[in-house]
Protein backbone atom coordinates (compact mmCIF):
# COMPACT_ATOMS: atom_id res chain seq x y z
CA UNK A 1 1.84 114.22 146.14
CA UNK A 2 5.30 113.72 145.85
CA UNK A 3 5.50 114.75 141.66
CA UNK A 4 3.26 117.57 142.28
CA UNK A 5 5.78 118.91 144.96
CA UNK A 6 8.50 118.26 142.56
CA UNK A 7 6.78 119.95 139.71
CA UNK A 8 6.13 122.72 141.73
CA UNK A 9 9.43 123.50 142.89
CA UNK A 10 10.06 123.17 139.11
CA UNK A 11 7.61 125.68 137.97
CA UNK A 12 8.74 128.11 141.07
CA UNK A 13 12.71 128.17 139.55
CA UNK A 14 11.68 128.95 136.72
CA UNK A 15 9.07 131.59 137.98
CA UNK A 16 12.04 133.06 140.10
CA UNK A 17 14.78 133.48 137.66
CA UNK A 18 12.54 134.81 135.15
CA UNK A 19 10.98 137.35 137.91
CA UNK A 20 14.86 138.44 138.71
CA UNK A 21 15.80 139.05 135.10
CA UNK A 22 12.84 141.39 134.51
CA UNK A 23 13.71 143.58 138.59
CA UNK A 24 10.82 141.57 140.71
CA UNK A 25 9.94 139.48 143.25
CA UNK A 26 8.08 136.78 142.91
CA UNK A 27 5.25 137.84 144.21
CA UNK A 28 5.47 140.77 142.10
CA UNK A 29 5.33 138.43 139.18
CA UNK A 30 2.40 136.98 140.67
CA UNK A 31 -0.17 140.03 140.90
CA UNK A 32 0.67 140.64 136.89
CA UNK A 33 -0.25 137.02 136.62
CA UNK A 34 -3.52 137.65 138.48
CA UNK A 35 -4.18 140.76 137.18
CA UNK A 36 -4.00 140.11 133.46
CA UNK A 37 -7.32 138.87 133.35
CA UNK A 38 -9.34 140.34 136.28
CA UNK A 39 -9.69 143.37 138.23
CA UNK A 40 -9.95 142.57 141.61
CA UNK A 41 -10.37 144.55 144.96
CA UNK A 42 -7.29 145.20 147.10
CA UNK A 43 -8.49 142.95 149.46
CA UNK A 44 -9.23 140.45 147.64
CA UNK A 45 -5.53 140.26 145.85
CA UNK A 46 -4.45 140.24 149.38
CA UNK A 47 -6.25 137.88 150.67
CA UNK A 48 -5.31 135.41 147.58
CA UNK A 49 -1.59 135.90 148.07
CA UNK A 50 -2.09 134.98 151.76
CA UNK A 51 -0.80 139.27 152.10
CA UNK A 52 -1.78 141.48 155.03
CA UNK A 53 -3.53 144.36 153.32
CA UNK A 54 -0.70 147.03 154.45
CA UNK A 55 2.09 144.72 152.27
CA UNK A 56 -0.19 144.58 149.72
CA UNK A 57 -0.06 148.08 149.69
CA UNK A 58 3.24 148.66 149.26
CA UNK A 59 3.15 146.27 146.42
CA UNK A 60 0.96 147.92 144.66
CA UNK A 61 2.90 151.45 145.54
CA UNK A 62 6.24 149.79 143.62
CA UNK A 63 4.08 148.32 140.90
CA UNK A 64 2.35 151.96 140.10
CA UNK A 65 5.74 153.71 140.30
CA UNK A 66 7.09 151.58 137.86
CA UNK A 67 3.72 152.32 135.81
CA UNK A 68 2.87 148.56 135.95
CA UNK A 69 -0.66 148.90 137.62
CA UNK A 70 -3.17 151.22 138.63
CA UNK A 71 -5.93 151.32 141.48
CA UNK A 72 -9.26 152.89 140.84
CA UNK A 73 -12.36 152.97 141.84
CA UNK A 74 -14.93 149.79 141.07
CA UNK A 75 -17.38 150.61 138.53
CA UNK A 76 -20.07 149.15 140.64
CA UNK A 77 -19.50 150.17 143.84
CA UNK A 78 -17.76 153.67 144.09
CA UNK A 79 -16.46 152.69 147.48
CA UNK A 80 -14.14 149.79 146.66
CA UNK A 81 -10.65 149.80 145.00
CA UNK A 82 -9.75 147.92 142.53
CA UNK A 83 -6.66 147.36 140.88
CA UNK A 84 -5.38 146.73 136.98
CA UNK A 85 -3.26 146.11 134.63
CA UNK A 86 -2.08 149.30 132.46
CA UNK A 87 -0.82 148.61 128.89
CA UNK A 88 2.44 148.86 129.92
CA UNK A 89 1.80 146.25 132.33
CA UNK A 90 -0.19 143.95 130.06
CA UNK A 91 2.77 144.03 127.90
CA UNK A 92 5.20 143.28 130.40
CA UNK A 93 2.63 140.24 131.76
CA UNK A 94 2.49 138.68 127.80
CA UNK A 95 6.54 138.84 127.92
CA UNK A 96 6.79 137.14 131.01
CA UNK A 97 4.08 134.73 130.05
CA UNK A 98 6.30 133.74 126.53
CA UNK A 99 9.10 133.38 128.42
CA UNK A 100 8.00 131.07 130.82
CA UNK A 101 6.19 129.00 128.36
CA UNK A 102 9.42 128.45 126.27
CA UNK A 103 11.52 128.00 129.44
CA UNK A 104 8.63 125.49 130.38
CA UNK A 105 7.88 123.77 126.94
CA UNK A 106 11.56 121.38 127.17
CA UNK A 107 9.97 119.72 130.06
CA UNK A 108 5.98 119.98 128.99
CA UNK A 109 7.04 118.21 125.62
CA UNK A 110 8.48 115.15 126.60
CA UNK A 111 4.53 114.50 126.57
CA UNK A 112 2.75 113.40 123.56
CA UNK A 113 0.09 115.98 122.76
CA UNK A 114 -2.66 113.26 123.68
CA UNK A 115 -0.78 113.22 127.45
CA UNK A 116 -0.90 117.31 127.56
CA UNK A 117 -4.45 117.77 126.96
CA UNK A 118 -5.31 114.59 129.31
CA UNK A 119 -2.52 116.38 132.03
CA UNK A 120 -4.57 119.57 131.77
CA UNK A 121 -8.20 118.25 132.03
CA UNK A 122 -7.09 116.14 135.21
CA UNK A 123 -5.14 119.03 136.44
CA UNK A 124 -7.80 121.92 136.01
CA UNK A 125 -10.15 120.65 139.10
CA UNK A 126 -7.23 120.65 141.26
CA UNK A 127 -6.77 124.72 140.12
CA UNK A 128 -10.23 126.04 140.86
CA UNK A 129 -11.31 127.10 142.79
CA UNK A 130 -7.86 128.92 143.67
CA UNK A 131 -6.16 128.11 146.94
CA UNK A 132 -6.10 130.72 149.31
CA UNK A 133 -2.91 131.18 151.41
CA UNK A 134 -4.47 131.33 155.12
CA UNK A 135 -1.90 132.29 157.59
CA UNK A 136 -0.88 129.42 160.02
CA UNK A 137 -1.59 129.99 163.99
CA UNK A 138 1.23 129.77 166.24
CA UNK A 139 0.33 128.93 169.28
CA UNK A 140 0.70 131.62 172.13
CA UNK A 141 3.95 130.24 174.33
């Protein structure tokens, strides 16, 4: 537990400066993460970045501005909105995705390429399916 905390505050400074350099949060630099390879529903972007729909919202509202993302309606179901990446936005997610592979590779390569692929196919079942932030309940005083 204790090297997975570690390696997680790890990952997050890296996630953090790297969001800062390019002008946004974190968990800005999150929903390109999601989004460049799915097309979810509002709700359900929300609901995986533990987000009440209204923030979410106004995530999305910076994100379009900037020309970063788009919402539109679900092929399936007219009724639902989803949102996606637009090309400018896939190209900004591939930057950010180099960068923090080759700010990430110094530390991934002290293992021998034997230990990554071993690292990954232990890691993956802890990955999937996602966690979903859940809001904690504070007791009423």
């Amino acid at each position: 537990m204790e090297a997975l905390v570690r390696s997680a505050f790890q990952v997050m400074g890296v996630m953090t400066r790297i969001s800062a350099e390019h002008d946004l949060s974190l968990t800005q630099l999150r929903v390109l993460g999601i989004l460049r390879d799915r097309r979810p529903r509002v709700t359900e972007l929300a609901t995986f970045l533990g987000l009440d729909k209204s923030t979410m919202s106004g995530l999305i509202d910076r994100a379009e501005r900037r020309g970063l993302l788009k919402r539109g309606k679900n092929p399936h179901d007219k009724r639902v909105v989803d949102v996606y990446l637009t090309p400018a936005g896939h190209e900004l997610e591939q930057r950010l995705t180099d960068e923090f592979r080759r700010d990430l590779a110094p530390v991934v390569d002290r293992l021998p390429h034997h230990q990554r692929v071993e690292f990954t196919r232990l890691f993956e079942p802890l990955l999937s399916p996602p966690l979903v932030i859940k809001p904690r309940v504070t007791p009423q005083r």
